[in-house]
N, C-alpha and C. Protein backbone atom coordinates (compact mmCIF):
# COMPACT_ATOMS: atom_id res chain seq x y z
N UNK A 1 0.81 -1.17 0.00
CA UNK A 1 0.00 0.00 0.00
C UNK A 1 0.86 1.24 0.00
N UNK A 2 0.41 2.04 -1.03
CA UNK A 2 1.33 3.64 -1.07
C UNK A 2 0.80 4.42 0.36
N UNK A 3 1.55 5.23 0.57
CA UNK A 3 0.89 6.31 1.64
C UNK A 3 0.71 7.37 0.65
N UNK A 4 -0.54 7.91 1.61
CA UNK A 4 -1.24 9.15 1.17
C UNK A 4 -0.51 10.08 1.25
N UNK A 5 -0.60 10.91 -0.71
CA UNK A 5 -0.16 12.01 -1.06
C UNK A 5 -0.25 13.68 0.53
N UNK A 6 0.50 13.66 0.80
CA UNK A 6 0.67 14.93 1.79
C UNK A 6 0.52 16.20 0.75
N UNK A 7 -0.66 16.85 1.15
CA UNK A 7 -0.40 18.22 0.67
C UNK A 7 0.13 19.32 1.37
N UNK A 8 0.85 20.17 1.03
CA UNK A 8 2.10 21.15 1.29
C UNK A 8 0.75 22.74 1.38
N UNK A 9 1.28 22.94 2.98
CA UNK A 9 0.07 23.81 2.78
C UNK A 9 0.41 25.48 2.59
N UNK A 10 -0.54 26.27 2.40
CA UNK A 10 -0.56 26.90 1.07
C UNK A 10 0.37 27.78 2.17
N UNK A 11 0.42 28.35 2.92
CA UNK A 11 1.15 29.43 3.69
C UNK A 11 2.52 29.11 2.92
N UNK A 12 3.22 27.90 3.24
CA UNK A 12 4.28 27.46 2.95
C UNK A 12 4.51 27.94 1.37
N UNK A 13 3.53 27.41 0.84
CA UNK A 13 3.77 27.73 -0.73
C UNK A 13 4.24 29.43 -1.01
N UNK A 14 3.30 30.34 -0.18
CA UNK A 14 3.16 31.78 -0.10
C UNK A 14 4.13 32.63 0.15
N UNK A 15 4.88 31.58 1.30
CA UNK A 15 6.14 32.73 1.94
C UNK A 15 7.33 32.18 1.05
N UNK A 16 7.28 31.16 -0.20
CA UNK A 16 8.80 30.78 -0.88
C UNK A 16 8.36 31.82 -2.26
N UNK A 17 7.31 31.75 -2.44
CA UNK A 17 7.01 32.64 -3.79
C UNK A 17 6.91 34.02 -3.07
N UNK A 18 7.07 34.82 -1.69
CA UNK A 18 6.95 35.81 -1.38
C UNK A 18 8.78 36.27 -1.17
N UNK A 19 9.13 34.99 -0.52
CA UNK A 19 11.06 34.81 -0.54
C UNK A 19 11.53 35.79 -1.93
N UNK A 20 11.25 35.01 -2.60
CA UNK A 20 11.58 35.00 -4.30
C UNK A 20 11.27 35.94 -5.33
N UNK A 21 9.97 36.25 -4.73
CA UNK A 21 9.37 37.29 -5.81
C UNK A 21 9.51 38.20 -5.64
N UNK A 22 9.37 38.59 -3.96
CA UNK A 22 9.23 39.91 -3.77
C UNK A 22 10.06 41.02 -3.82
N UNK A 23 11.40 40.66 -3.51
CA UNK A 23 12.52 41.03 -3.72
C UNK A 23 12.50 41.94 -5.02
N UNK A 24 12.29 41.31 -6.24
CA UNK A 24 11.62 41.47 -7.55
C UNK A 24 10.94 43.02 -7.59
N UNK A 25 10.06 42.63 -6.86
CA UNK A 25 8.32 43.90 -7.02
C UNK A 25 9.20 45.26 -6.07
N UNK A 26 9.74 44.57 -5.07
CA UNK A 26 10.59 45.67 -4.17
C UNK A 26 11.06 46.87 -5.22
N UNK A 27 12.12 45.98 -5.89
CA UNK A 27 13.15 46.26 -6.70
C UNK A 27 12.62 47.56 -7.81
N UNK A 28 11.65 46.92 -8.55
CA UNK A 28 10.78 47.57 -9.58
C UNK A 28 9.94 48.87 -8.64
N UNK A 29 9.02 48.94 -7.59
CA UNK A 29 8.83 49.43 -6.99
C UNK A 29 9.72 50.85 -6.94
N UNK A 30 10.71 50.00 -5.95
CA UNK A 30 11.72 51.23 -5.36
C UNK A 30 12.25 52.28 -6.89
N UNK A 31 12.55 51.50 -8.15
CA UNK A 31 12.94 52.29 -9.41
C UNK A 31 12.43 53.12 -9.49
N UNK A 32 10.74 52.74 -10.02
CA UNK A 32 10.18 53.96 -10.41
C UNK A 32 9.68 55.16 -9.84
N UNK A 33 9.76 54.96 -8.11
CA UNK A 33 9.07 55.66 -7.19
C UNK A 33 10.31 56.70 -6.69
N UNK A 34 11.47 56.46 -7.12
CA UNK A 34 12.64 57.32 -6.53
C UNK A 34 12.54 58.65 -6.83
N UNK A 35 13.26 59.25 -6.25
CA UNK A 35 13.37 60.69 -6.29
C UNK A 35 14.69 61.02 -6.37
N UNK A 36 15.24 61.83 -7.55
CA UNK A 36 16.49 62.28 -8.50
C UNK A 36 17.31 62.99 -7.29
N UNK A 37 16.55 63.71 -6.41
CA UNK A 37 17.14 64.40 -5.62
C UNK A 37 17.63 64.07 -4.25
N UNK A 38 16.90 62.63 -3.97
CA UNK A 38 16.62 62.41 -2.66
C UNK A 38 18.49 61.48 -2.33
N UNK A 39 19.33 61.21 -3.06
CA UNK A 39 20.69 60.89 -3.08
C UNK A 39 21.35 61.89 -2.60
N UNK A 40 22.25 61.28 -1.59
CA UNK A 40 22.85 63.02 -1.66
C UNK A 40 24.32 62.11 -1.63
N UNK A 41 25.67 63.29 -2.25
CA UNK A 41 26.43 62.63 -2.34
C UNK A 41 27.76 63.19 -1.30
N UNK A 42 28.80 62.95 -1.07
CA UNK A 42 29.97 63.65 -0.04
C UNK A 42 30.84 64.30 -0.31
N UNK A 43 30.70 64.64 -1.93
CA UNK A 43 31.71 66.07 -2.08
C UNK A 43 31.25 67.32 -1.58
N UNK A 44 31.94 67.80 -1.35
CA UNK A 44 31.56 69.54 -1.14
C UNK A 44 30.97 70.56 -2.24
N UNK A 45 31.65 70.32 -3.34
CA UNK A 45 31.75 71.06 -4.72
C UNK A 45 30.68 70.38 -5.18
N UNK A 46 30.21 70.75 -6.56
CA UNK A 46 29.42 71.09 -7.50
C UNK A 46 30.23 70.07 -8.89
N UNK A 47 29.90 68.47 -9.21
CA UNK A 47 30.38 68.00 -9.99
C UNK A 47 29.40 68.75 -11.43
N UNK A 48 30.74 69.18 -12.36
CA UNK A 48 30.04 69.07 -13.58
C UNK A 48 30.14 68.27 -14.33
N UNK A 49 28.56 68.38 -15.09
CA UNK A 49 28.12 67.47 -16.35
C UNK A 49 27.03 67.70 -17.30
N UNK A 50 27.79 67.61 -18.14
CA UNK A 50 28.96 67.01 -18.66
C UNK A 50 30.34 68.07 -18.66
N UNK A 51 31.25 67.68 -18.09
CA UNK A 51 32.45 68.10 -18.20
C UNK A 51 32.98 69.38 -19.57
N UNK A 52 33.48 69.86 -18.64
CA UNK A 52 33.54 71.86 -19.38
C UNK A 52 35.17 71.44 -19.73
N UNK A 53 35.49 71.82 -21.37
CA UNK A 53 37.18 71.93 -21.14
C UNK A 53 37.32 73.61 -20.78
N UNK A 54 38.73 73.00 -20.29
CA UNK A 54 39.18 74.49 -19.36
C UNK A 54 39.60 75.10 -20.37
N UNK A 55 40.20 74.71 -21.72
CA UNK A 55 40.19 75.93 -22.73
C UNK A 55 39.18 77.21 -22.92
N UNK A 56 38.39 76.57 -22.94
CA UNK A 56 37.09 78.06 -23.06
C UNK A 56 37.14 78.90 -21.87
N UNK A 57 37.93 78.95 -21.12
CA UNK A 57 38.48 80.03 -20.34
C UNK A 57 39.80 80.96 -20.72
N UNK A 58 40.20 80.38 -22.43
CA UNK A 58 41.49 81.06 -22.72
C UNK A 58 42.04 81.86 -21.94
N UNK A 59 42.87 81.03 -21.10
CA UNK A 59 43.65 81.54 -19.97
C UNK A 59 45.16 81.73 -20.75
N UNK A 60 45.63 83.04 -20.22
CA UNK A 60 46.81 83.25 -21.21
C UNK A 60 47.98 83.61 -19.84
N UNK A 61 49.00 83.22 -19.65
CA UNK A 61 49.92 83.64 -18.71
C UNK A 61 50.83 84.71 -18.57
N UNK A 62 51.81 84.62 -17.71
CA UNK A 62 52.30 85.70 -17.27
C UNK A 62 53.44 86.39 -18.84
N UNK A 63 53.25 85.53 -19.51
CA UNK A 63 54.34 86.08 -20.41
C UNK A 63 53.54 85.88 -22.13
N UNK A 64 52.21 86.00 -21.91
CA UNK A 64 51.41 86.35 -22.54
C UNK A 64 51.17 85.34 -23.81
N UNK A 65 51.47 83.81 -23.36
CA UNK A 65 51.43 82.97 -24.20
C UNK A 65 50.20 81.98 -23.76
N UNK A 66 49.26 80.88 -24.06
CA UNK A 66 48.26 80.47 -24.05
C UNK A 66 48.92 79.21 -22.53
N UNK A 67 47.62 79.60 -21.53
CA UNK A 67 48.25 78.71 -20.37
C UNK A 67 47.70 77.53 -20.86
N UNK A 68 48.33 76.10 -20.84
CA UNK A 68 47.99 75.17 -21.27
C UNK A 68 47.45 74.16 -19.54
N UNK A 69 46.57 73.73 -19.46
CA UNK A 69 46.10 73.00 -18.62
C UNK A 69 45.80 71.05 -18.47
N UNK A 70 46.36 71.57 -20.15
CA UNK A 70 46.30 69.58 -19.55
C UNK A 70 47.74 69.29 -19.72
N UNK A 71 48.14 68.08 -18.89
CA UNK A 71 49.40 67.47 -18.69
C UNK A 71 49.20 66.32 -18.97
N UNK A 72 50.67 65.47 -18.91
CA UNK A 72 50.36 63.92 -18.78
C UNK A 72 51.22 63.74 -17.66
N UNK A 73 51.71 64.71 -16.46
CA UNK A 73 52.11 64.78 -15.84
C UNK A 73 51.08 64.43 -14.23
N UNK A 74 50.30 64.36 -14.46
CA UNK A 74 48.64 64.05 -13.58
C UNK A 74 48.48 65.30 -12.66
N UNK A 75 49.06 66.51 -12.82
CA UNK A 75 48.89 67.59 -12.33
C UNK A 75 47.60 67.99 -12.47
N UNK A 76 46.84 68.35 -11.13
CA UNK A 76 44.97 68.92 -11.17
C UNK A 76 45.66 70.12 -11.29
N UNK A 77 44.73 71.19 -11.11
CA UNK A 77 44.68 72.64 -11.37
C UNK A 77 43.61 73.19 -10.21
N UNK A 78 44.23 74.00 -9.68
CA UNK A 78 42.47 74.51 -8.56
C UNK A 78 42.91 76.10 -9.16
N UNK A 79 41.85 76.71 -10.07
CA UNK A 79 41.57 78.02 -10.56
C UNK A 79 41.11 78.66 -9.32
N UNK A 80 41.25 80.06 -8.74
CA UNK A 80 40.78 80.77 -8.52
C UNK A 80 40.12 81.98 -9.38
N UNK A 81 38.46 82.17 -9.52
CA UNK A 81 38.36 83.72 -10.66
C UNK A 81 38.04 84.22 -9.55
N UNK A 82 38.98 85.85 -10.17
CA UNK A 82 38.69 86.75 -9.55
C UNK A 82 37.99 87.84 -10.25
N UNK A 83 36.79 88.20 -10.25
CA UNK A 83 36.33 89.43 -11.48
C UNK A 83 36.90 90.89 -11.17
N UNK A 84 36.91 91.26 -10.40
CA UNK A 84 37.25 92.41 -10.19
C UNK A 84 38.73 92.64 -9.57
N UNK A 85 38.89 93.95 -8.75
CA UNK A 85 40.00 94.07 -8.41
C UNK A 85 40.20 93.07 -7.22
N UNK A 86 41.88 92.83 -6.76
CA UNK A 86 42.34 91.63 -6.18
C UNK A 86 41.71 92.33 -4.65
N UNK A 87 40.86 92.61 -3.84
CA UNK A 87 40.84 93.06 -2.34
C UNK A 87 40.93 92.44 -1.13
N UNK A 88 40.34 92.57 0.21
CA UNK A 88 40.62 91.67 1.06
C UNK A 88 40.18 90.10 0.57
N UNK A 89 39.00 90.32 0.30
CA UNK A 89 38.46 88.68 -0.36
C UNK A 89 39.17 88.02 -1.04
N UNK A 90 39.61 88.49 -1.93
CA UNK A 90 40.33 87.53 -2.77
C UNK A 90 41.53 87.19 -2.20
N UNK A 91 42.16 88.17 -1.41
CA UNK A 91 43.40 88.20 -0.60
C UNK A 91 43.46 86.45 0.01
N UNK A 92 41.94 86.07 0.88
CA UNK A 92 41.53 85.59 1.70
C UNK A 92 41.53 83.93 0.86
N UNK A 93 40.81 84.21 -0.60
CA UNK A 93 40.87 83.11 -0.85
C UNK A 93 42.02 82.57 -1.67
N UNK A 94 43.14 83.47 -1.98
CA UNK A 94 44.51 83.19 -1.88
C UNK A 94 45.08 82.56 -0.98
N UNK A 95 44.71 83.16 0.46
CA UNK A 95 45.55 82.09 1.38
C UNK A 95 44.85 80.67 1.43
N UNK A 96 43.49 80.90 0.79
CA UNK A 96 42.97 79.53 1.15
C UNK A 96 43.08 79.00 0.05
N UNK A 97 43.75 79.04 -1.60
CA UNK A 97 44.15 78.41 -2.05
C UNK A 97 45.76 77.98 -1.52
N UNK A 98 46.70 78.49 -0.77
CA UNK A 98 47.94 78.26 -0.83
C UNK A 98 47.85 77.12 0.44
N UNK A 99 47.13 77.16 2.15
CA UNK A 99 46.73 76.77 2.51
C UNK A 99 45.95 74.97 2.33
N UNK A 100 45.38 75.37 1.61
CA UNK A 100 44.83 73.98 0.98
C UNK A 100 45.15 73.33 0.12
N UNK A 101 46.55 73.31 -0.57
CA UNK A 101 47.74 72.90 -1.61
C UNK A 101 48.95 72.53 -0.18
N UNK A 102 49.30 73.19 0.80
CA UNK A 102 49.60 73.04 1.94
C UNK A 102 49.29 71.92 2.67
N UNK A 103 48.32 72.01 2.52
CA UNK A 103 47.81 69.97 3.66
C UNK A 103 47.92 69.01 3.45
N UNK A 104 47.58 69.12 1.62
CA UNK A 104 47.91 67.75 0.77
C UNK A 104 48.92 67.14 1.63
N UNK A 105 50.32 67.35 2.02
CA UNK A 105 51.36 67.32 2.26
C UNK A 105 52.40 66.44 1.01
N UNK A 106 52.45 65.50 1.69
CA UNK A 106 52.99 64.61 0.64
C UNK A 106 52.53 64.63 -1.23
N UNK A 107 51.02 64.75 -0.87
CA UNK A 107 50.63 64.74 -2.35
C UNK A 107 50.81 66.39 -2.88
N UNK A 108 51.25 67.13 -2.10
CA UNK A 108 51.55 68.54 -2.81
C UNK A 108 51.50 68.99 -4.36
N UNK A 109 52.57 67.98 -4.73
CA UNK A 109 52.91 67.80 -5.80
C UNK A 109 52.24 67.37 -7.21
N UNK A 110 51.08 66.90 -6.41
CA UNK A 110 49.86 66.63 -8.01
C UNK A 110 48.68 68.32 -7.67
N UNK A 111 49.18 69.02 -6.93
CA UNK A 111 47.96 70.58 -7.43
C UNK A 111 48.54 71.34 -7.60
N UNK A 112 48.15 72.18 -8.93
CA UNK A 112 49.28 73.78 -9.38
C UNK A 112 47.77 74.72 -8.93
N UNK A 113 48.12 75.57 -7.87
CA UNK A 113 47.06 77.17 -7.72
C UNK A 113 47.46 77.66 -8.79
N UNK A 114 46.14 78.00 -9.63
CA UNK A 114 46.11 79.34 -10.60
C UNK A 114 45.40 80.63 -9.96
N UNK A 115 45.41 81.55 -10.05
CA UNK A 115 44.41 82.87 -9.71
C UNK A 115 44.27 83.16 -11.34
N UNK A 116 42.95 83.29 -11.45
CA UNK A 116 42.21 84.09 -12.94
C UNK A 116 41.76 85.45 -12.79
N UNK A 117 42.48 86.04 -13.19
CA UNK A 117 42.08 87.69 -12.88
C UNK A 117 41.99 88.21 -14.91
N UNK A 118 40.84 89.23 -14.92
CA UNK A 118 40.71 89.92 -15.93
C UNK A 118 42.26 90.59 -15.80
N UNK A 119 42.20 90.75 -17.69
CA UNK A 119 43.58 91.94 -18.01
C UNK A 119 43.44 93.01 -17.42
N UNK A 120 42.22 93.68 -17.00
CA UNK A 120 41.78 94.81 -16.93
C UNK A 120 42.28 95.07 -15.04
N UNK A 121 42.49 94.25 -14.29
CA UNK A 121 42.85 94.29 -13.10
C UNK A 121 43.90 93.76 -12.91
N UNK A 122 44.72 93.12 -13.41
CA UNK A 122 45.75 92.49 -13.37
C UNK A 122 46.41 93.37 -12.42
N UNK A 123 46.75 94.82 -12.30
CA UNK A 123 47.83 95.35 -11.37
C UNK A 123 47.57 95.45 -10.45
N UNK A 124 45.94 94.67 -9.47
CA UNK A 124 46.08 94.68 -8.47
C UNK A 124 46.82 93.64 -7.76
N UNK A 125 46.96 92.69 -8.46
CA UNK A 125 47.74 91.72 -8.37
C UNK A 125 49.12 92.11 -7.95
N UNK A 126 49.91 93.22 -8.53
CA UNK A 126 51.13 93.21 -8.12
C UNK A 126 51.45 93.97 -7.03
N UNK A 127 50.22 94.45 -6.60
CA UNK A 127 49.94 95.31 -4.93
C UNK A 127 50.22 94.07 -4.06
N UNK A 128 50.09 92.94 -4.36
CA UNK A 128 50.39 91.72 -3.41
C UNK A 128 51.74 91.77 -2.72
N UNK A 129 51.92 91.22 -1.25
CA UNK A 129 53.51 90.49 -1.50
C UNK A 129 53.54 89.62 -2.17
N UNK A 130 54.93 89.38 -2.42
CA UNK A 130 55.54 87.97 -2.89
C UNK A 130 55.41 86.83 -1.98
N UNK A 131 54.94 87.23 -1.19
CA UNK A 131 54.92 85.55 -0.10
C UNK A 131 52.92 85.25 -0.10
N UNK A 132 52.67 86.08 -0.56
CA UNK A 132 51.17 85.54 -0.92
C UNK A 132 51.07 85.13 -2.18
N UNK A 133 51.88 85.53 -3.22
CA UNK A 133 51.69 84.42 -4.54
C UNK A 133 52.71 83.69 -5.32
N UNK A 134 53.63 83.37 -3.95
CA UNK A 134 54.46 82.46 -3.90
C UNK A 134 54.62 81.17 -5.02
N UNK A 135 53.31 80.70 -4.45
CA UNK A 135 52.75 79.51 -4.79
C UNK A 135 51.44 78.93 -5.64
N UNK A 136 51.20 80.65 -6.10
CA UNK A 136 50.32 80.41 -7.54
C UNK A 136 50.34 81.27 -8.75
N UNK A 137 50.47 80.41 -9.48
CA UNK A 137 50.42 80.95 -11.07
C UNK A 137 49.00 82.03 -11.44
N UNK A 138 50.08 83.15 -12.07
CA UNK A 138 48.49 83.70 -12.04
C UNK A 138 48.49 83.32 -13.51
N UNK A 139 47.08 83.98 -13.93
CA UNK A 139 46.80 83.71 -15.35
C UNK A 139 45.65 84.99 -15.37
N UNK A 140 45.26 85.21 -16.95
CA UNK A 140 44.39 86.15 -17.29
C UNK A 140 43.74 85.91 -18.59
N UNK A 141 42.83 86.56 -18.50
CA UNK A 141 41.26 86.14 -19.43
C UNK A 141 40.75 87.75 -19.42
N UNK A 142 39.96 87.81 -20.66
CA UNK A 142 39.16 89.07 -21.05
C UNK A 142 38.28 88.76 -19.98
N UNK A 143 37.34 89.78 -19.33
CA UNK A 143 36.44 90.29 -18.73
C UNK A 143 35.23 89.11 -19.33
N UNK A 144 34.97 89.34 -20.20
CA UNK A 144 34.02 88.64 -21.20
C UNK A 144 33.42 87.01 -20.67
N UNK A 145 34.84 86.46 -20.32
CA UNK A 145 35.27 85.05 -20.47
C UNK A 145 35.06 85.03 -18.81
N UNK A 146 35.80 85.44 -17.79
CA UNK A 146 35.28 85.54 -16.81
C UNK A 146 34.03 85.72 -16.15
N UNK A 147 32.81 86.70 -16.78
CA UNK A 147 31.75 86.99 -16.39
C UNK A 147 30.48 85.21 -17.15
N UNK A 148 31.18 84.94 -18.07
CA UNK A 148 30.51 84.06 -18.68
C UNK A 148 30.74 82.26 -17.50
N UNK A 149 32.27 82.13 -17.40
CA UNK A 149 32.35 81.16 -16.34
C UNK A 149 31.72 82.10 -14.47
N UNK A 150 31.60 82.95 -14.27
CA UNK A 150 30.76 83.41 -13.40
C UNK A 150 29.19 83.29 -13.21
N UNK A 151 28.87 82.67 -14.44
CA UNK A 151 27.27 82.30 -14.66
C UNK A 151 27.00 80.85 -13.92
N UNK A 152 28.24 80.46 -14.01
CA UNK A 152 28.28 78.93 -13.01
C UNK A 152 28.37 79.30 -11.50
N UNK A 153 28.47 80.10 -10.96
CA UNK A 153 28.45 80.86 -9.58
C UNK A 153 29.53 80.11 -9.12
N UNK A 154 30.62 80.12 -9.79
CA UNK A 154 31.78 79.28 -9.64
C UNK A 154 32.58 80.49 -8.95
N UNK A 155 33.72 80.18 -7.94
CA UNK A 155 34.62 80.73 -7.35
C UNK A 155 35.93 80.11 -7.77
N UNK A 156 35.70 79.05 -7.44
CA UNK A 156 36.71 77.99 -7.44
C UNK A 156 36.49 76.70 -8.33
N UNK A 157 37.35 76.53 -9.22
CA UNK A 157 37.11 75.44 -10.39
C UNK A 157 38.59 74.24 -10.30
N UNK A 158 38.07 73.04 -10.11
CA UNK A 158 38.84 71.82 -9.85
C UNK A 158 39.06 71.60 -11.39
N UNK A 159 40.38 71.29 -11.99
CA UNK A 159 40.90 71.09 -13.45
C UNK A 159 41.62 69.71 -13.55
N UNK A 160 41.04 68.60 -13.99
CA UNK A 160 41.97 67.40 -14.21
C UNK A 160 43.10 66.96 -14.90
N UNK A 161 43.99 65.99 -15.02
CA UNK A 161 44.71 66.68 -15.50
C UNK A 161 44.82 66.34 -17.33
N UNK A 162 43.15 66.14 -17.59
CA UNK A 162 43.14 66.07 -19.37
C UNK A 162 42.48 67.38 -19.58
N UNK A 163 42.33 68.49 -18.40
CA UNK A 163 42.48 69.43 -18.92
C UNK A 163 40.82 69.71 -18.96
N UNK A 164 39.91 69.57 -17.98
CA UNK A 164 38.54 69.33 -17.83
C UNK A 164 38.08 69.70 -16.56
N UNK A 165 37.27 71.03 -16.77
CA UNK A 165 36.76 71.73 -15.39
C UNK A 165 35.75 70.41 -14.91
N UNK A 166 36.25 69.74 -13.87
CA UNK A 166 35.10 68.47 -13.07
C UNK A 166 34.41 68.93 -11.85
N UNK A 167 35.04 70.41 -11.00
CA UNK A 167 34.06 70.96 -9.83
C UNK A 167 33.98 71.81 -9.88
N UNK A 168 32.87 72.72 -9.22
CA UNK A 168 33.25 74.05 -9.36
C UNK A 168 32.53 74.22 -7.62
N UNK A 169 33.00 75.74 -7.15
CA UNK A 169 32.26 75.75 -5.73
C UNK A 169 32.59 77.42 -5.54
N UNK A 170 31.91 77.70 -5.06
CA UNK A 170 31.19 79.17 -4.89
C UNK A 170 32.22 79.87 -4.20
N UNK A 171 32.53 81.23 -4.47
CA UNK A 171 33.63 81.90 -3.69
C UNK A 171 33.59 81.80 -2.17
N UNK A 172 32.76 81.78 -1.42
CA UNK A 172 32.76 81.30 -0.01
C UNK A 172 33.04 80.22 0.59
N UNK A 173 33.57 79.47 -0.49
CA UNK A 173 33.77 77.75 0.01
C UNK A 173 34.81 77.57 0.71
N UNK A 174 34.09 76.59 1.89
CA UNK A 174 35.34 76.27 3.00
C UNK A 174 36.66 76.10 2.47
N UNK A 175 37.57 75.84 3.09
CA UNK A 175 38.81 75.14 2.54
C UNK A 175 39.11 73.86 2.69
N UNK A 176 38.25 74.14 4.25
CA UNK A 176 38.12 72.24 4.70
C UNK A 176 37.59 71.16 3.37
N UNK A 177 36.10 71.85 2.85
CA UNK A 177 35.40 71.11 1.80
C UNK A 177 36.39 71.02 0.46
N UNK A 178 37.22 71.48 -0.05
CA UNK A 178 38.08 71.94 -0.67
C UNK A 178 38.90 70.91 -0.92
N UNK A 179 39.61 70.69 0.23
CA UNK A 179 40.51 69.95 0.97
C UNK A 179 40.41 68.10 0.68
N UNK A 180 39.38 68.19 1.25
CA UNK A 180 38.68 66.32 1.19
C UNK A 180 38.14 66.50 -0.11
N UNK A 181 37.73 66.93 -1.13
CA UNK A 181 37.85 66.81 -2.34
C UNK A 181 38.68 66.38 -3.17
N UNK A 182 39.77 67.19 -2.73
CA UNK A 182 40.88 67.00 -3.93
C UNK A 182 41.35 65.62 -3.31
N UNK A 183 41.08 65.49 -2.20
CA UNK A 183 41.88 64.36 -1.63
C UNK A 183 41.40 63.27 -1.91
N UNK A 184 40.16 63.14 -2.27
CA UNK A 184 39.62 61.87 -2.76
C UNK A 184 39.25 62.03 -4.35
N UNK A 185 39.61 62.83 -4.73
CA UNK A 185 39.81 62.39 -6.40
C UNK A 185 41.62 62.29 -6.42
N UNK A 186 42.50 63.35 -6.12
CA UNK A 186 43.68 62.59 -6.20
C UNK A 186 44.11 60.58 -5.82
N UNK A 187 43.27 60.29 -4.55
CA UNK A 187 43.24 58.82 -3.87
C UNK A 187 42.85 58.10 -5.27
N UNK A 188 41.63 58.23 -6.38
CA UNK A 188 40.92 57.75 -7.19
C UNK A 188 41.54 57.55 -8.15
N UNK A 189 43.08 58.64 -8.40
CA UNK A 189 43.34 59.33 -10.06
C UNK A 189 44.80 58.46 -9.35
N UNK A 190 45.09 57.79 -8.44
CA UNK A 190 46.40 56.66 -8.02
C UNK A 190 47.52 57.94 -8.14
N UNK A 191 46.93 58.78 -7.23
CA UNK A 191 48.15 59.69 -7.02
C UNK A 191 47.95 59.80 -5.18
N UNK A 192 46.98 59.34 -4.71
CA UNK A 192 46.63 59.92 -3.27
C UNK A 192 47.41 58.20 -2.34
């Protein structure tokens, strides 16, 4: 004599197709119901995208030849613009570019400070000491070109080193935020 077929009761059946499936409906669920904004991420700065080349800032240098910004040397770039004349502010975010090229320590050596000042102000620049722009290259741009990258409410612009504005962050930006930026894209770019 066979023994009687056992039926498998339905709960059981419910919670392996609920195991299995649901995961599934979760999944689909959670996609379409998200919110673009509701991510937040741990840089400080302002990633752009799609990626700006830093040429269209025709930055021209101190000896009036075209500043070139990409290397294969893996050198970033941290721009400072300045639109107007160089005053306490900018003074300020001079030290906090020299400052925050300063902490790197060891990695010093993968960030060049630029300051972007219009032609048209350039001589406030040389009201500076020498121990405040020690340690950055200045560069200069028509008025034009400045007010146009100023539409990005950019202060400060992060430059990679193929030569590609990737952050930008508002003239008030910490140095701290600044700081752990570069430090974790240098860590990324196998220079940190």
């Amino acid at each position: 004599m066979s023994k009687p077929k056992q039926s498998i009761p339905a709960w059981r059946v419910l919670l392996v197709v609920f195991v299995f499936v649901g995961p599934i409906f979760m999944a689909i669920w959670l996609y379409h119901t998200r919110d673009d904004h509701a991510f937040s991420t741990s840089n400080y700065g302002e990633l752009l995208q799609p990626l700006v080349p830093a040429s269209t800032l025709k930055l021209v240098d101190a000896h009036q030849k075209p500043l070139e910004l990409t290397n294969n040397d893996g050198i970033w770039h941290l721009l400072y613009l300045q639109e107007n004349a160089c005053t306490q502010d900018c003074q300020l975010n001079l030290e906090k570019l020299q400052t925050t090229r300063a902490a790197l320590g060891r990695n010093i050596k993968w960030l060049a400070n630029v300051v972007v000042i219009s032609t048209d102000h350039l001589s406030s620049l040389t009201d500076l000491s020498e121990t405040s722009l020690q340690t950055i290259q200045v560069a200069t741009t028509d008025n034009n070109t400045i007010q146009q990258a100023l539409t990005y409410s950019a202060g400060f612009l992060l430059v990679d080193p193929q030569g590609n504005i990737v952050m930008r962050y508002p003239h008030d930006a910490q140095g701290n935020g600044l700081l752990r930026d570069i430090r974790k894209l240098l860590r990324v770019s196998s220079h940190g």
